[in-house]
N, C-alpha and C. Protein backbone atom coordinates (compact mmCIF):
# COMPACT_ATOMS: atom_id res chain seq x y z
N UNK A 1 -3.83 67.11 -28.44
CA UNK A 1 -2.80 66.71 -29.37
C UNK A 1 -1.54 66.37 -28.60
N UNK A 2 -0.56 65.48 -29.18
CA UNK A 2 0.55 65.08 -28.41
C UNK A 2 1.32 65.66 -28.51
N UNK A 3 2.35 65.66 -27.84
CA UNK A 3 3.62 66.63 -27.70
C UNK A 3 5.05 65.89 -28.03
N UNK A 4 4.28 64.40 -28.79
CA UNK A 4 5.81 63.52 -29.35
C UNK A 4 6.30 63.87 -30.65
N UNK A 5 7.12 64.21 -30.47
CA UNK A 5 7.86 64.27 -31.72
C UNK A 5 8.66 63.50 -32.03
N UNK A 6 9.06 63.65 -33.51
CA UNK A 6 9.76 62.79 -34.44
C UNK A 6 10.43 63.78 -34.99
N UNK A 7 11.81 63.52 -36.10
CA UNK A 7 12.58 63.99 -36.66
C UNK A 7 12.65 63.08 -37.87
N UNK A 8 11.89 63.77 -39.36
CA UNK A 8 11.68 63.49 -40.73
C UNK A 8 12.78 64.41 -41.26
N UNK A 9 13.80 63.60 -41.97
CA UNK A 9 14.47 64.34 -42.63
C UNK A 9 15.35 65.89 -41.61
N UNK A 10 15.02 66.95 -42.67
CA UNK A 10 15.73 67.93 -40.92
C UNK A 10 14.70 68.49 -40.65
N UNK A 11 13.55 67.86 -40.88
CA UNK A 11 12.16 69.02 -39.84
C UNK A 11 11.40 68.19 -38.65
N UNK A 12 11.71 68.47 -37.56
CA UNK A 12 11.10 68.04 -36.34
C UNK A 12 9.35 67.93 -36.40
N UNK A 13 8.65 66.87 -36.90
CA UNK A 13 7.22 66.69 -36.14
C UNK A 13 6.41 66.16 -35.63
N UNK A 14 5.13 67.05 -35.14
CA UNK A 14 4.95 66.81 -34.10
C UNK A 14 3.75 64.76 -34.53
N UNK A 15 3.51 64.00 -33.55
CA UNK A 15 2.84 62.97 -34.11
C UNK A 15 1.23 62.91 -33.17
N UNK A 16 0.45 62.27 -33.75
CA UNK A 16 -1.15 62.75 -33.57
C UNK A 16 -0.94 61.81 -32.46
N UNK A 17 -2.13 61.40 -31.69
CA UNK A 17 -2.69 60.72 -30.40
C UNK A 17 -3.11 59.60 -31.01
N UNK A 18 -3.31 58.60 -30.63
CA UNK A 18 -3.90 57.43 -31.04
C UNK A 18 -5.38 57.64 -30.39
N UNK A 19 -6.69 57.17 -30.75
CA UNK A 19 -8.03 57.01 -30.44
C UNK A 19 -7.80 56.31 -29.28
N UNK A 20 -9.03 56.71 -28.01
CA UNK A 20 -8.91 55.37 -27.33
C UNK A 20 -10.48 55.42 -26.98
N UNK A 21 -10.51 54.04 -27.82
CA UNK A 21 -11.85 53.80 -27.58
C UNK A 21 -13.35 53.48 -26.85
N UNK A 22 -14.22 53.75 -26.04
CA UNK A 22 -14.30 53.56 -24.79
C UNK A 22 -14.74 51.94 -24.86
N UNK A 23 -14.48 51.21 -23.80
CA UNK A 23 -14.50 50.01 -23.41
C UNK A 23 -16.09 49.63 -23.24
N UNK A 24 -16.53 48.64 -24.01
CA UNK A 24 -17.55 48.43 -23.60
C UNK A 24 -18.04 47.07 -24.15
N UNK A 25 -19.27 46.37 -23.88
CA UNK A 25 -19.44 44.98 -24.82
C UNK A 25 -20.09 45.17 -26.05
N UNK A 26 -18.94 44.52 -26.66
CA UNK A 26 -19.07 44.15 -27.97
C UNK A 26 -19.88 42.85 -28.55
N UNK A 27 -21.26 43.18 -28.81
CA UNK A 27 -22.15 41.36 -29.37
C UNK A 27 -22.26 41.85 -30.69
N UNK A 28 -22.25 40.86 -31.10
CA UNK A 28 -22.52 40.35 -32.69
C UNK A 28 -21.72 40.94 -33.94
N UNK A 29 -21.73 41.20 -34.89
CA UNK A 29 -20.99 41.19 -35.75
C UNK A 29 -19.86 40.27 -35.97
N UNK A 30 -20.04 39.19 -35.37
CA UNK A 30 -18.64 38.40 -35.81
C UNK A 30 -18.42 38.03 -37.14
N UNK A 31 -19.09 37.69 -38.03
CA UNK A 31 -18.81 37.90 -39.34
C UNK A 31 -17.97 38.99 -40.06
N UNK A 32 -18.39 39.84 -39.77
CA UNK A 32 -17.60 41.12 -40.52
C UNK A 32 -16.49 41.27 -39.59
N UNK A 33 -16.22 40.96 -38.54
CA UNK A 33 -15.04 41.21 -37.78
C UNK A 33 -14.12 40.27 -38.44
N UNK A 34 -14.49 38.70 -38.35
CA UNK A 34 -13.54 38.21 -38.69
C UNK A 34 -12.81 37.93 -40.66
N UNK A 35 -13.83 38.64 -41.04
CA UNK A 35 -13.65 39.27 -42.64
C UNK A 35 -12.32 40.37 -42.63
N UNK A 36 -12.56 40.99 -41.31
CA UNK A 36 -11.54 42.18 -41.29
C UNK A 36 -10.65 42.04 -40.75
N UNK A 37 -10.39 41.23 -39.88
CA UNK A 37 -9.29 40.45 -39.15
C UNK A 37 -8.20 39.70 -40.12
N UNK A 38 -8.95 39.34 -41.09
CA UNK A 38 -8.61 38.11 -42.48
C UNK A 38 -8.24 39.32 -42.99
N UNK A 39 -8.71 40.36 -43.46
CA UNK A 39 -7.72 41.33 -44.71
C UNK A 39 -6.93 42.10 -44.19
N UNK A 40 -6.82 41.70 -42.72
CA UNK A 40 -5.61 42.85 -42.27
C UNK A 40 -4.45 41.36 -41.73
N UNK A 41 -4.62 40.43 -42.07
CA UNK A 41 -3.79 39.65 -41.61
C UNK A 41 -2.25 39.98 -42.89
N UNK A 42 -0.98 39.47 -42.65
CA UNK A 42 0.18 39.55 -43.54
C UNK A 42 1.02 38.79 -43.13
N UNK A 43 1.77 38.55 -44.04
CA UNK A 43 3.03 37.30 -43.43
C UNK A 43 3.75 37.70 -44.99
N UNK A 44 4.84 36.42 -45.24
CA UNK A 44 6.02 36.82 -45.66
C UNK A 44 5.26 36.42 -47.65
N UNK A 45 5.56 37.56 -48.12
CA UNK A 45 4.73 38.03 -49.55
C UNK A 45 3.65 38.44 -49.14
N UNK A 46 2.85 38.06 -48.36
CA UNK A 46 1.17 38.97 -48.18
C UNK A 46 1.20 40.27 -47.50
N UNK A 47 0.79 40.94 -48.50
CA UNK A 47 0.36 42.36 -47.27
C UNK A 47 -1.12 42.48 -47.08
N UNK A 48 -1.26 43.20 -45.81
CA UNK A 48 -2.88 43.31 -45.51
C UNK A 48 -3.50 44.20 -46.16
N UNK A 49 -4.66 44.20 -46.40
CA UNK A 49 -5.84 44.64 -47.21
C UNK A 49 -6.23 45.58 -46.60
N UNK A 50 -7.14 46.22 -47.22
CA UNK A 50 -6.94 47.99 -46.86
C UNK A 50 -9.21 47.58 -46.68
N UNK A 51 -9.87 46.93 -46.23
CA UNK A 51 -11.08 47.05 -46.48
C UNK A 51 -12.21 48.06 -46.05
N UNK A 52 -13.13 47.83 -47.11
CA UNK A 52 -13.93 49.12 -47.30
C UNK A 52 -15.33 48.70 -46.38
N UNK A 53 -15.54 49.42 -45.42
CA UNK A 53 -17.04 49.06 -44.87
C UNK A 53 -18.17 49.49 -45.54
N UNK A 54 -19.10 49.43 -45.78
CA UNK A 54 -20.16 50.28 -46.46
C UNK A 54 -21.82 49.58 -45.78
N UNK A 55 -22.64 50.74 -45.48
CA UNK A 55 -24.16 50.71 -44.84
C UNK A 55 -24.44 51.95 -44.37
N UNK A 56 -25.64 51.83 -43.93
CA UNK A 56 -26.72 52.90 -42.95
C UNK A 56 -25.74 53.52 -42.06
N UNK A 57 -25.93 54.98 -41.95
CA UNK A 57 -25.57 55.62 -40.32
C UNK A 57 -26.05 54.69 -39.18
N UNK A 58 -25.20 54.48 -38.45
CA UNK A 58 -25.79 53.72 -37.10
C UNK A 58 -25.50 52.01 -37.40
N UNK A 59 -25.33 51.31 -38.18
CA UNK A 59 -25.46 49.75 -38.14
C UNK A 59 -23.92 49.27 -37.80
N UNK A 60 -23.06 50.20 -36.90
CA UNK A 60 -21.95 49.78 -35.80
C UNK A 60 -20.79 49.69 -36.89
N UNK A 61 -20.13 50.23 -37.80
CA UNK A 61 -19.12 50.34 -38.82
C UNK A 61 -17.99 50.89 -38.28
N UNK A 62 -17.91 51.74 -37.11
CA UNK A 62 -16.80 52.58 -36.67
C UNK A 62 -16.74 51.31 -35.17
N UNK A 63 -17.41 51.06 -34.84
CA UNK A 63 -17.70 50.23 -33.49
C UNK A 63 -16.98 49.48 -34.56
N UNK A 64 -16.95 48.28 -35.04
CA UNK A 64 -16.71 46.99 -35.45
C UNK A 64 -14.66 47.78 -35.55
N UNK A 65 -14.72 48.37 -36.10
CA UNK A 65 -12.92 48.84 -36.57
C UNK A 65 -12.31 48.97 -34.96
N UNK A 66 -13.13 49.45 -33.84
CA UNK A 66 -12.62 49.70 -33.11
C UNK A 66 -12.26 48.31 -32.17
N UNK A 67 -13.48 47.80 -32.78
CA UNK A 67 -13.43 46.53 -31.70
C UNK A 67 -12.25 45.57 -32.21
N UNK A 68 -12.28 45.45 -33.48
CA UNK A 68 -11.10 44.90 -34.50
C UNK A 68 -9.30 45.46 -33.88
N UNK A 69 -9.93 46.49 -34.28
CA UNK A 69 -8.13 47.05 -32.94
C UNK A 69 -7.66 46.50 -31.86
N UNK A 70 -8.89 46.52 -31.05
CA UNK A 70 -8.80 46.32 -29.74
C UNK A 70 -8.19 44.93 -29.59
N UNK A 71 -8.73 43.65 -30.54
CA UNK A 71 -8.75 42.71 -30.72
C UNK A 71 -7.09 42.09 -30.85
N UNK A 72 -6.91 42.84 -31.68
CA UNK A 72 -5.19 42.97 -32.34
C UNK A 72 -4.39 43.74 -31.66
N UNK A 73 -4.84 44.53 -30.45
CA UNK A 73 -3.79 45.15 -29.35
C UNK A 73 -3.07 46.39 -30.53
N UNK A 74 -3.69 46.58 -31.65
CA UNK A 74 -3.43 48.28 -32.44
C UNK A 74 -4.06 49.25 -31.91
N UNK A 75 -2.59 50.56 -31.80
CA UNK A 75 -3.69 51.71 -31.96
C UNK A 75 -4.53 52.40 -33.04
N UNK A 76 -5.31 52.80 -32.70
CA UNK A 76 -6.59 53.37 -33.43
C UNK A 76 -5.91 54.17 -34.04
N UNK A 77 -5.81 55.24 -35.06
CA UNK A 77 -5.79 56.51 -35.55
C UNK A 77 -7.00 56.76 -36.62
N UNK A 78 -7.93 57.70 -36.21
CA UNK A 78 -8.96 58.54 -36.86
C UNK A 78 -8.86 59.47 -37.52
N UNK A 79 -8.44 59.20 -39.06
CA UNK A 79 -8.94 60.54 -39.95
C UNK A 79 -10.52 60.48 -40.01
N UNK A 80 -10.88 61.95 -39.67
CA UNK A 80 -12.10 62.52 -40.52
C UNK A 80 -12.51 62.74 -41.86
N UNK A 81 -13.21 62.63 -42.61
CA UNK A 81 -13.46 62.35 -43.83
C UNK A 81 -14.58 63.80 -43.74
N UNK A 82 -14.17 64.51 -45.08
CA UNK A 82 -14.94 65.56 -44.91
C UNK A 82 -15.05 66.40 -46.47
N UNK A 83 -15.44 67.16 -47.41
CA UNK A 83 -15.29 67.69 -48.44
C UNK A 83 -14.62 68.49 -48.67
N UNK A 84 -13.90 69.25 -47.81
CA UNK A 84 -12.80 70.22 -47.75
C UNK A 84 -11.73 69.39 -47.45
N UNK A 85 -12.00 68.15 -47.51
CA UNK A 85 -10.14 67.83 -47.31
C UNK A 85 -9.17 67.87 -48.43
N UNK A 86 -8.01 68.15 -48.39
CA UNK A 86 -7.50 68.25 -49.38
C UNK A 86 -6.06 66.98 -49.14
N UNK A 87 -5.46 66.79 -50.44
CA UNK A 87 -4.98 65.46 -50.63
C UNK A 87 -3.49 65.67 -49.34
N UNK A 88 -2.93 66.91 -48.95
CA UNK A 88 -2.01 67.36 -47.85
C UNK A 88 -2.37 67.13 -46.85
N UNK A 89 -3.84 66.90 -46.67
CA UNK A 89 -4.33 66.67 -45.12
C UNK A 89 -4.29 65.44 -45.25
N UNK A 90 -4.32 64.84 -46.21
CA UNK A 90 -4.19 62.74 -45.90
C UNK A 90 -2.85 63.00 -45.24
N UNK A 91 -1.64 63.94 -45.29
CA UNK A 91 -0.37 63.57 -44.91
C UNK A 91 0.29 64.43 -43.39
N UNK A 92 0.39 65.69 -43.99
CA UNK A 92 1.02 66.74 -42.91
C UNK A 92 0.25 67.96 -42.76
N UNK A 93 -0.31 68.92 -41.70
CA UNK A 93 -0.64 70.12 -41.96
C UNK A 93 0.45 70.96 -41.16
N UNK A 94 0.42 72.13 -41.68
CA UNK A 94 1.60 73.11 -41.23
C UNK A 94 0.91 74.35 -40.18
N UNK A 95 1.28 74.57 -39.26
CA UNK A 95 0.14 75.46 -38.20
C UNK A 95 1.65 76.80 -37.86
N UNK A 96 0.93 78.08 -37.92
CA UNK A 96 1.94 79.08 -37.27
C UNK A 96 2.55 78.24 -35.65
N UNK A 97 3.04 78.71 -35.29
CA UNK A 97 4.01 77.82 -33.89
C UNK A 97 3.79 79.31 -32.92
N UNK A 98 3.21 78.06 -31.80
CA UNK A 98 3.49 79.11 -30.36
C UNK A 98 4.83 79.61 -30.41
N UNK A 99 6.03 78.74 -30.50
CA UNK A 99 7.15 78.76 -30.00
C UNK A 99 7.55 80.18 -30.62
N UNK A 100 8.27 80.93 -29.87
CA UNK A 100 8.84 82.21 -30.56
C UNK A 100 10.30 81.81 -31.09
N UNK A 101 10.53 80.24 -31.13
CA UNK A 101 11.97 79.93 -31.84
C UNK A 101 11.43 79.65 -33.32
N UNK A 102 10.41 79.25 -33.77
CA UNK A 102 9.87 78.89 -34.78
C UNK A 102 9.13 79.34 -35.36
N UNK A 103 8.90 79.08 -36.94
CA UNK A 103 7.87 80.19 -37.13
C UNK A 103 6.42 78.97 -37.72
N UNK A 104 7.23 78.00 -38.00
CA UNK A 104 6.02 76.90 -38.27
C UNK A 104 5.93 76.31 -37.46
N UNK A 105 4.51 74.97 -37.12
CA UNK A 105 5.20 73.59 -36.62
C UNK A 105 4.34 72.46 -37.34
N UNK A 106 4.94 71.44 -38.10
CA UNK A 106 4.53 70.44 -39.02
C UNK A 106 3.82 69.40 -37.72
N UNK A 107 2.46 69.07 -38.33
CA UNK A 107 2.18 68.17 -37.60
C UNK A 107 1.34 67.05 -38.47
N UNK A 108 1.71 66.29 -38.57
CA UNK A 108 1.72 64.55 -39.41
C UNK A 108 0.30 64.20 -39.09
N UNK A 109 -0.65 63.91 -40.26
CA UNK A 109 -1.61 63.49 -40.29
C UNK A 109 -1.63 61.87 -38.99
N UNK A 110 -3.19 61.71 -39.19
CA UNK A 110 -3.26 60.33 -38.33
C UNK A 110 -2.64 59.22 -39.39
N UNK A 111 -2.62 59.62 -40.35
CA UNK A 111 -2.32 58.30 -41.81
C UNK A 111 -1.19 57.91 -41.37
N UNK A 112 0.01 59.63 -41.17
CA UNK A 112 1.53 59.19 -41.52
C UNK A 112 1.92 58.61 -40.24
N UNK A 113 0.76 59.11 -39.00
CA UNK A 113 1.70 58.73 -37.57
C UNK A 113 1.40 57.56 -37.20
N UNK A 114 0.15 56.74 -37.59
CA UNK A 114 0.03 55.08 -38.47
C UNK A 114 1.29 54.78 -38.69
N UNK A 115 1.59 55.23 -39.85
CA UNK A 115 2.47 54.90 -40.69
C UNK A 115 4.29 55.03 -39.69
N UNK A 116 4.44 55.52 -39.16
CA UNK A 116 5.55 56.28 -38.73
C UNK A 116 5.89 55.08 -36.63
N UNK A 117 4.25 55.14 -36.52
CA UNK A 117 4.11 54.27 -35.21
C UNK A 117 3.45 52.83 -35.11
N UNK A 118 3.16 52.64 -36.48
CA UNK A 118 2.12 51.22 -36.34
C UNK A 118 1.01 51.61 -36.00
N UNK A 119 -0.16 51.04 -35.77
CA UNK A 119 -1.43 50.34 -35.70
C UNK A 119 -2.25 50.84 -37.22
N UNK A 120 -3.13 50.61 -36.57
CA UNK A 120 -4.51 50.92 -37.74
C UNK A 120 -4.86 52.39 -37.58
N UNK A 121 -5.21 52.84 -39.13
CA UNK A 121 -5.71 54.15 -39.66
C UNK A 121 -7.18 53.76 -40.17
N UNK A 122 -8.20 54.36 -39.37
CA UNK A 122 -9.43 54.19 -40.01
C UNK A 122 -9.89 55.71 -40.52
N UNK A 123 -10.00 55.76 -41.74
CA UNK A 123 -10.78 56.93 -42.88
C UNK A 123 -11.92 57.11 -42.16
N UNK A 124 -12.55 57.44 -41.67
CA UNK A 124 -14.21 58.01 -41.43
C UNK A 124 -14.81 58.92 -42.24
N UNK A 125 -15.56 58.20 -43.03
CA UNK A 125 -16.53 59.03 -44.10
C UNK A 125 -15.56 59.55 -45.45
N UNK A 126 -14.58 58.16 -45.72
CA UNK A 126 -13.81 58.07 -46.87
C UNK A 126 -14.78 58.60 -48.08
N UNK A 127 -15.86 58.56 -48.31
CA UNK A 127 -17.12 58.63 -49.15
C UNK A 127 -17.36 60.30 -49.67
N UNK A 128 -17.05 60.80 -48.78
CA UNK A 128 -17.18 62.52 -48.26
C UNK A 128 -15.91 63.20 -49.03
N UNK A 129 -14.75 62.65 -49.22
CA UNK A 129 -13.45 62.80 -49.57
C UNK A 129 -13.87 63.24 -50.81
N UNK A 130 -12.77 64.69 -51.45
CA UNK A 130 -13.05 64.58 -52.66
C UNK A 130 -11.97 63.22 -53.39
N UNK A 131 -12.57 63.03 -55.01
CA UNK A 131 -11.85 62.21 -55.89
C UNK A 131 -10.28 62.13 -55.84
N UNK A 132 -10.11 63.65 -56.06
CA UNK A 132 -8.83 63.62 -55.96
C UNK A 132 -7.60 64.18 -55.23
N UNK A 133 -8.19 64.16 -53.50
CA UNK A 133 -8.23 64.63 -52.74
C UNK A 133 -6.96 62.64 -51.83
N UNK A 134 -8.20 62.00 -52.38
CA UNK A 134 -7.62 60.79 -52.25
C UNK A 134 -6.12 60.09 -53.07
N UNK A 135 -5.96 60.63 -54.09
CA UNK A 135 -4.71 60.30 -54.70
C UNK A 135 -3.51 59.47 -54.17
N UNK A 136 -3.09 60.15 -53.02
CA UNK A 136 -2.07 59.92 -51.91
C UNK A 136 -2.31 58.08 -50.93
N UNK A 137 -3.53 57.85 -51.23
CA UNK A 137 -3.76 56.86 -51.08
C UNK A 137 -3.96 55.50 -51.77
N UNK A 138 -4.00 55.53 -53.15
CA UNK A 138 -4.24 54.86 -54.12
C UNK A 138 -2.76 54.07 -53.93
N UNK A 139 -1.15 54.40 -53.88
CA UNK A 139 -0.67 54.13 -53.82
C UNK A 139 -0.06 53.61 -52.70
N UNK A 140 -0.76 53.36 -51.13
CA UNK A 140 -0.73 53.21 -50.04
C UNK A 140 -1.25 51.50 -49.94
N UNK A 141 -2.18 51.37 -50.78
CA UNK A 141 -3.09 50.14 -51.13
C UNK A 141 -3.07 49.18 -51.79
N UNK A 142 -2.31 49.61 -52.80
CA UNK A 142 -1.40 48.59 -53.54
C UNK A 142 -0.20 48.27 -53.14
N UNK A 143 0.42 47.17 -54.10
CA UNK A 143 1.71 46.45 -53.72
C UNK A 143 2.78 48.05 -53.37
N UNK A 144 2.89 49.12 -53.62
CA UNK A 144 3.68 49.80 -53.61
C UNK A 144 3.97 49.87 -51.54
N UNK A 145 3.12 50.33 -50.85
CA UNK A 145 2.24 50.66 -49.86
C UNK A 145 3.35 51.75 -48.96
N UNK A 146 3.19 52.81 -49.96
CA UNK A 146 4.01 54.48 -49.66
C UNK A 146 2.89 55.78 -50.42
N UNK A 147 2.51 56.62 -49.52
CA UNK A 147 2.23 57.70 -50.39
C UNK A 147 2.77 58.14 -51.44
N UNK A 148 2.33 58.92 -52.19
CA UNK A 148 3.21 59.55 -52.92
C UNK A 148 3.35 61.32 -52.07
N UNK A 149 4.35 61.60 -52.14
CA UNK A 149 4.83 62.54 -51.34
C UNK A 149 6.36 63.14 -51.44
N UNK A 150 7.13 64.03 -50.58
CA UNK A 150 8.37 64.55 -50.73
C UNK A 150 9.10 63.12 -50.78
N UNK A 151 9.95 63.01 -51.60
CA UNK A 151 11.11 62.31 -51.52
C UNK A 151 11.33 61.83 -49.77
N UNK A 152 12.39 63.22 -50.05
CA UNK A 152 13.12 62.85 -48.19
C UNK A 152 12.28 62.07 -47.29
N UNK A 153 10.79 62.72 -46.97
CA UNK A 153 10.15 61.87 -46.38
C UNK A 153 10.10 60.43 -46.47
N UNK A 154 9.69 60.27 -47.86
CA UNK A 154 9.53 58.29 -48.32
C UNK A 154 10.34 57.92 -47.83
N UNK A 155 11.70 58.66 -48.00
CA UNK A 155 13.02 57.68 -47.96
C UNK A 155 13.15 57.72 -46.73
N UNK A 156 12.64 58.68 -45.47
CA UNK A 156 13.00 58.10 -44.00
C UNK A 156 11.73 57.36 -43.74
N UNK A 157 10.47 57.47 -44.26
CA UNK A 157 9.45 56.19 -44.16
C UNK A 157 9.78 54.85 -44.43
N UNK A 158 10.62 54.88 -45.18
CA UNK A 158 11.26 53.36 -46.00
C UNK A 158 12.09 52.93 -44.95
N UNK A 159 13.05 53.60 -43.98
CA UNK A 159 14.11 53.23 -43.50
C UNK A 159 13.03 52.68 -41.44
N UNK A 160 11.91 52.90 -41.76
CA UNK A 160 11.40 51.99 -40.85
C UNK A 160 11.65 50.77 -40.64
N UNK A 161 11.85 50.85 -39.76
CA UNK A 161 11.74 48.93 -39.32
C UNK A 161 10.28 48.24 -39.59
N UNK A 162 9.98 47.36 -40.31
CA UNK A 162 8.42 46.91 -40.55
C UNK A 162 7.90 47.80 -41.45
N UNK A 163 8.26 48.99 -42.44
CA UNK A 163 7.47 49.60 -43.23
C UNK A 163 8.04 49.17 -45.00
């Protein structure tokens, strides 16, 4: 985990690692690459598309996102998709703190440090998620494209440059 921090509002946290994917050759799929290339494209009124992969374990779905990154010079960020997630883990989790100055330390999902640093957030096993576990995202995807979440936060998410 990284040791960069950010300052949200008055709570210092900490921001996730970007994926790095291992390098290797990439054949075929150009179809679906350049499908995904096309819904993540944006310009002035368009925002990019949030698209959904769907197939078999194994037919290269996490490969193709990565290669798509790579492509576009984004970093990766990997949420896990899992049945215990809950709709707080799409955003921040709160961990007791080594530090003996602190008694918490907030550390920002891969979504928000996306969100907070640029590149791409890929869901892994979005499918696995409970219903309403996802909430926080519904409004990420549409024209709005902000969680729903604390105030203070939005409003220093908003005051991004490019968000």
């Amino acid at each position: 985990m990284t040791e960069k921090m950010t300052k949200v509002g008055n709570k210092l946290v900490q921001l996730r690692e970007p994926f790095i994917a291992p390098v290797s050759e990439f054949v075929g799929r150009e179809d679906e690459m350049k499908r995904i290339l096309a819904a993540w494209m944006a310009g002035v009124d368009i925002l990019p598309l949030s698209p959904l992969l769907l197939g078999d374990p194994g037919v290269g779905k996490n490969r193709i996102v990565y290669e798509c990154a790579r492509i576009c010079s984004k970093d990766l960020y990997i949420f896990q998709g899992h049945e215990d997630v809950g709709a707080e883990d799409l955003v921040c989790a709160v961990w007791f703190s080594d530090d003996p100055n602190k008694k918490m330390d907030y550390i920002v999902s891969e979504l928000v440090s996306t969100m907070l640093k640029g590149g791409v957030c890929f869901v892994d096993e979005i499918a696995k998620i409970r219903t309403l576990a996802l909430a926080p995202l519904a409004s990420l995807m549409d024209e709005r494209r902000y969680p729903e979440m604390d105030k203070q936060f939005l409003t220093y998410l908003k005051s991004k440059k490019g968000y």
